[in-house]
C-alpha atoms as a PDB file:
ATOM      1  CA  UNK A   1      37.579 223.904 115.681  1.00  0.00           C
ATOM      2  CA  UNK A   2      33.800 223.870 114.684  1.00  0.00           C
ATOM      3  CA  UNK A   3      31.360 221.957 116.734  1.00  0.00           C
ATOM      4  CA  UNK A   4      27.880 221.606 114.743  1.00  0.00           C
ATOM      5  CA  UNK A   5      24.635 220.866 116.651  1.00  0.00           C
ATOM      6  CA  UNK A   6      21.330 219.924 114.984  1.00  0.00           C
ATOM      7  CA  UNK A   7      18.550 218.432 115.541  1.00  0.00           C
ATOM      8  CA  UNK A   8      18.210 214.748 114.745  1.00  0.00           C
ATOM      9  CA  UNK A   9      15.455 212.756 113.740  1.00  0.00           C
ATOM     10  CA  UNK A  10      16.462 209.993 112.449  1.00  0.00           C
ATOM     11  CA  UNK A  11      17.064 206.516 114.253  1.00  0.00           C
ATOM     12  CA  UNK A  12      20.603 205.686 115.089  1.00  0.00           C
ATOM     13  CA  UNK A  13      20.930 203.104 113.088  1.00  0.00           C
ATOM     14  CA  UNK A  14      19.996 205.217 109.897  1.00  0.00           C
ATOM     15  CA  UNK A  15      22.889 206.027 107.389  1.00  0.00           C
ATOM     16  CA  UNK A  16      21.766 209.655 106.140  1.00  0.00           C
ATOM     17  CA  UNK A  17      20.345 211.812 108.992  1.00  0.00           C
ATOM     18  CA  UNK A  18      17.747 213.435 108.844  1.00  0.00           C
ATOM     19  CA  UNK A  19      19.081 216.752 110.521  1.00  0.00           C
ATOM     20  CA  UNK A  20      17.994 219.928 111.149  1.00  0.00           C
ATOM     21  CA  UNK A  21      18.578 223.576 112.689  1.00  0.00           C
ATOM     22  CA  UNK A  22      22.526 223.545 112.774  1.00  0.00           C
ATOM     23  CA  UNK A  23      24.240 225.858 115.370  1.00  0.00           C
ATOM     24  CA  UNK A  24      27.688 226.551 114.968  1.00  0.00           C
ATOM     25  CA  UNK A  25      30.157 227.030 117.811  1.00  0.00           C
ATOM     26  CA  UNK A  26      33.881 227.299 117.586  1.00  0.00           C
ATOM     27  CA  UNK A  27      35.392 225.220 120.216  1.00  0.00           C
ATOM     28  CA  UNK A  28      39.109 224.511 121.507  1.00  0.00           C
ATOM     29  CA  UNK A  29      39.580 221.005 122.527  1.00  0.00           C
ATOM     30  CA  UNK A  30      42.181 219.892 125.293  1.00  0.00           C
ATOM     31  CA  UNK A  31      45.501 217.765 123.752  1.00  0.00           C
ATOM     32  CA  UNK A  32      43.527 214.821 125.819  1.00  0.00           C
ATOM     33  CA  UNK A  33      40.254 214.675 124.673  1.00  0.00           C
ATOM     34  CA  UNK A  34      38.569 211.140 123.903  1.00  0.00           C
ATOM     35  CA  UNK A  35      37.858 211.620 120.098  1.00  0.00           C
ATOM     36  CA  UNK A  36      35.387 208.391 120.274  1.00  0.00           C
ATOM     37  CA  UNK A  37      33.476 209.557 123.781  1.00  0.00           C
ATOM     38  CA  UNK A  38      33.958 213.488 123.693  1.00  0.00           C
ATOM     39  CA  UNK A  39      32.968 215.836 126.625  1.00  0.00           C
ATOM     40  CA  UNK A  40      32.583 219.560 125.733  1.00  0.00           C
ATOM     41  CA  UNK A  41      31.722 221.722 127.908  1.00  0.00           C
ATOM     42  CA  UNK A  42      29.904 225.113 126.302  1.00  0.00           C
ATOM     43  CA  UNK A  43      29.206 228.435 127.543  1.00  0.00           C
ATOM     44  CA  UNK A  44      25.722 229.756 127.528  1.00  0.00           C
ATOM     45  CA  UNK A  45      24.654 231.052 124.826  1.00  0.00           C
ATOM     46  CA  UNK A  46      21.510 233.520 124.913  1.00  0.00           C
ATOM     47  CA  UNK A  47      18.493 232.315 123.090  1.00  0.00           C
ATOM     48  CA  UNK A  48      19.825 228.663 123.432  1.00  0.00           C
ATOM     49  CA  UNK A  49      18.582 225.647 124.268  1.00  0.00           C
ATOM     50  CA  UNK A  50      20.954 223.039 124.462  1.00  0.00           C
ATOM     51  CA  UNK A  51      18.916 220.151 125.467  1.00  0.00           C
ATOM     52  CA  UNK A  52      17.053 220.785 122.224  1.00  0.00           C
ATOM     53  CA  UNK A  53      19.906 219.237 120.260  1.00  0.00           C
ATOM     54  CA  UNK A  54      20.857 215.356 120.189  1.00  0.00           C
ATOM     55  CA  UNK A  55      23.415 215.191 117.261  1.00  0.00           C
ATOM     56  CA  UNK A  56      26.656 216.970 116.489  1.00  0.00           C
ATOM     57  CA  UNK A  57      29.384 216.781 114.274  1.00  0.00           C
ATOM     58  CA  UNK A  58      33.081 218.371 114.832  1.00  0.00           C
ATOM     59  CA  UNK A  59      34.440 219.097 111.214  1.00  0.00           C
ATOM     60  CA  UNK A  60      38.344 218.940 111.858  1.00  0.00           C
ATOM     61  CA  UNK A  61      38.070 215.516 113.012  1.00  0.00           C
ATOM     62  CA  UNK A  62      35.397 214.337 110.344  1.00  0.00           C
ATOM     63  CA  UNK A  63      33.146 212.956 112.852  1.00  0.00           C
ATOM     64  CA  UNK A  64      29.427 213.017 113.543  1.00  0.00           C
ATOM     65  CA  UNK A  65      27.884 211.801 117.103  1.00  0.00           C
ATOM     66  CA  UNK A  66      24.977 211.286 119.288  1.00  0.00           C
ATOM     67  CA  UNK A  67      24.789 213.887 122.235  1.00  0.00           C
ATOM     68  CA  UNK A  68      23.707 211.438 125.138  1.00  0.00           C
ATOM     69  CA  UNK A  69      23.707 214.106 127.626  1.00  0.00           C
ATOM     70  CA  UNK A  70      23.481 217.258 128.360  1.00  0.00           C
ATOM     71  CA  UNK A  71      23.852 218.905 131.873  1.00  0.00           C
ATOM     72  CA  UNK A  72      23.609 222.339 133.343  1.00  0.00           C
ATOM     73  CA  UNK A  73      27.231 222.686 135.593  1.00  0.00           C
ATOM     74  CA  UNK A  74      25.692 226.125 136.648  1.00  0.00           C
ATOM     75  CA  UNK A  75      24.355 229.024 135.213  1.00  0.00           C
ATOM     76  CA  UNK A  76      26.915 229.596 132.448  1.00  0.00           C
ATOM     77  CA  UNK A  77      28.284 226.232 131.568  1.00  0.00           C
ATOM     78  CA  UNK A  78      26.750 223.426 130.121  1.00  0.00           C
ATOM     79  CA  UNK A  79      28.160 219.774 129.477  1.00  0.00           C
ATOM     80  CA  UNK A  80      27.886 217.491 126.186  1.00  0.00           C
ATOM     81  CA  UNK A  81      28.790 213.973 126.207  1.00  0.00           C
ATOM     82  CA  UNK A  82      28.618 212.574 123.101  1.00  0.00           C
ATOM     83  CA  UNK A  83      29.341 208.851 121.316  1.00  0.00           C
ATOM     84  CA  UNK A  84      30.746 208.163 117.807  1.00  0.00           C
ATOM     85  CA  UNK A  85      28.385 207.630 115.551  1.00  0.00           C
ATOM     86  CA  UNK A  86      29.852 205.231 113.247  1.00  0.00           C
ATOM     87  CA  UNK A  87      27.447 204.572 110.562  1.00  0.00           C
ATOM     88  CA  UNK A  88      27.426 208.376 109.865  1.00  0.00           C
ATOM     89  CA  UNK A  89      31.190 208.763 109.539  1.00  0.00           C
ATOM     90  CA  UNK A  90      32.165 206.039 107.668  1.00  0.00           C
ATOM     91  CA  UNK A  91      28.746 204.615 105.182  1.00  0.00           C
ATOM     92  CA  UNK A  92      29.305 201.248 103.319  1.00  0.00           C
ATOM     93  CA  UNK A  93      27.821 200.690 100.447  1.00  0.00           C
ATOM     94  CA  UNK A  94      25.648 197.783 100.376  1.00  0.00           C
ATOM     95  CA  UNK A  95      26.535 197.262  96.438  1.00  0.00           C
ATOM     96  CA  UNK A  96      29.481 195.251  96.798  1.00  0.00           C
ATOM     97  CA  UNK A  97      30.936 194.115  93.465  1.00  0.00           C
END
């Protein structure tokens, strides 16, 4: 799977982010992860700054998030807990007919 992580900086109640500096990590997710609360844990990556980033998407399940968190476990893991972002995922139009 492909976990996307940008920059974000846009409010979270904006439909159309305003995003920026994309890394791309492939990722395996476990049978039992929460799709709507996600933790991911990453290895380190040199030249990377994960606290930099705030917003992610993860393309095979056509979601975007927030990244609420991000914590050092040690040296060579970090941890990403991220929320559903809603509004991203799935706009409305506000031009009903």
């Amino acid at each position: 799977m492909k976990l996307t992580l940008y920059k974000n900086s846009s409010s979270n109640n904006t439909i159309g982010k305003t995003i920026a500096d994309s890394l791309e990590i492939t990722i395996n997710l476990k049978a039992t992860c929460d799709v709507v609360n996600p933790t991911i844990i990453l290895s380190n990556i040199v030249g990377v700054d994960f606290l930099e980033f705030n917003y992610a998407t993860i393309d095979e399940l056509n979601r975007s998030y927030f990244i609420t968190s991000v914590d050092s476990l040690n040296r060579e893991l970090w941890k990403l807990t991220m929320t559903f972002d809603m509004l991203e995922t799935y706009p409305v139009s506000l031009n009903a007919s």
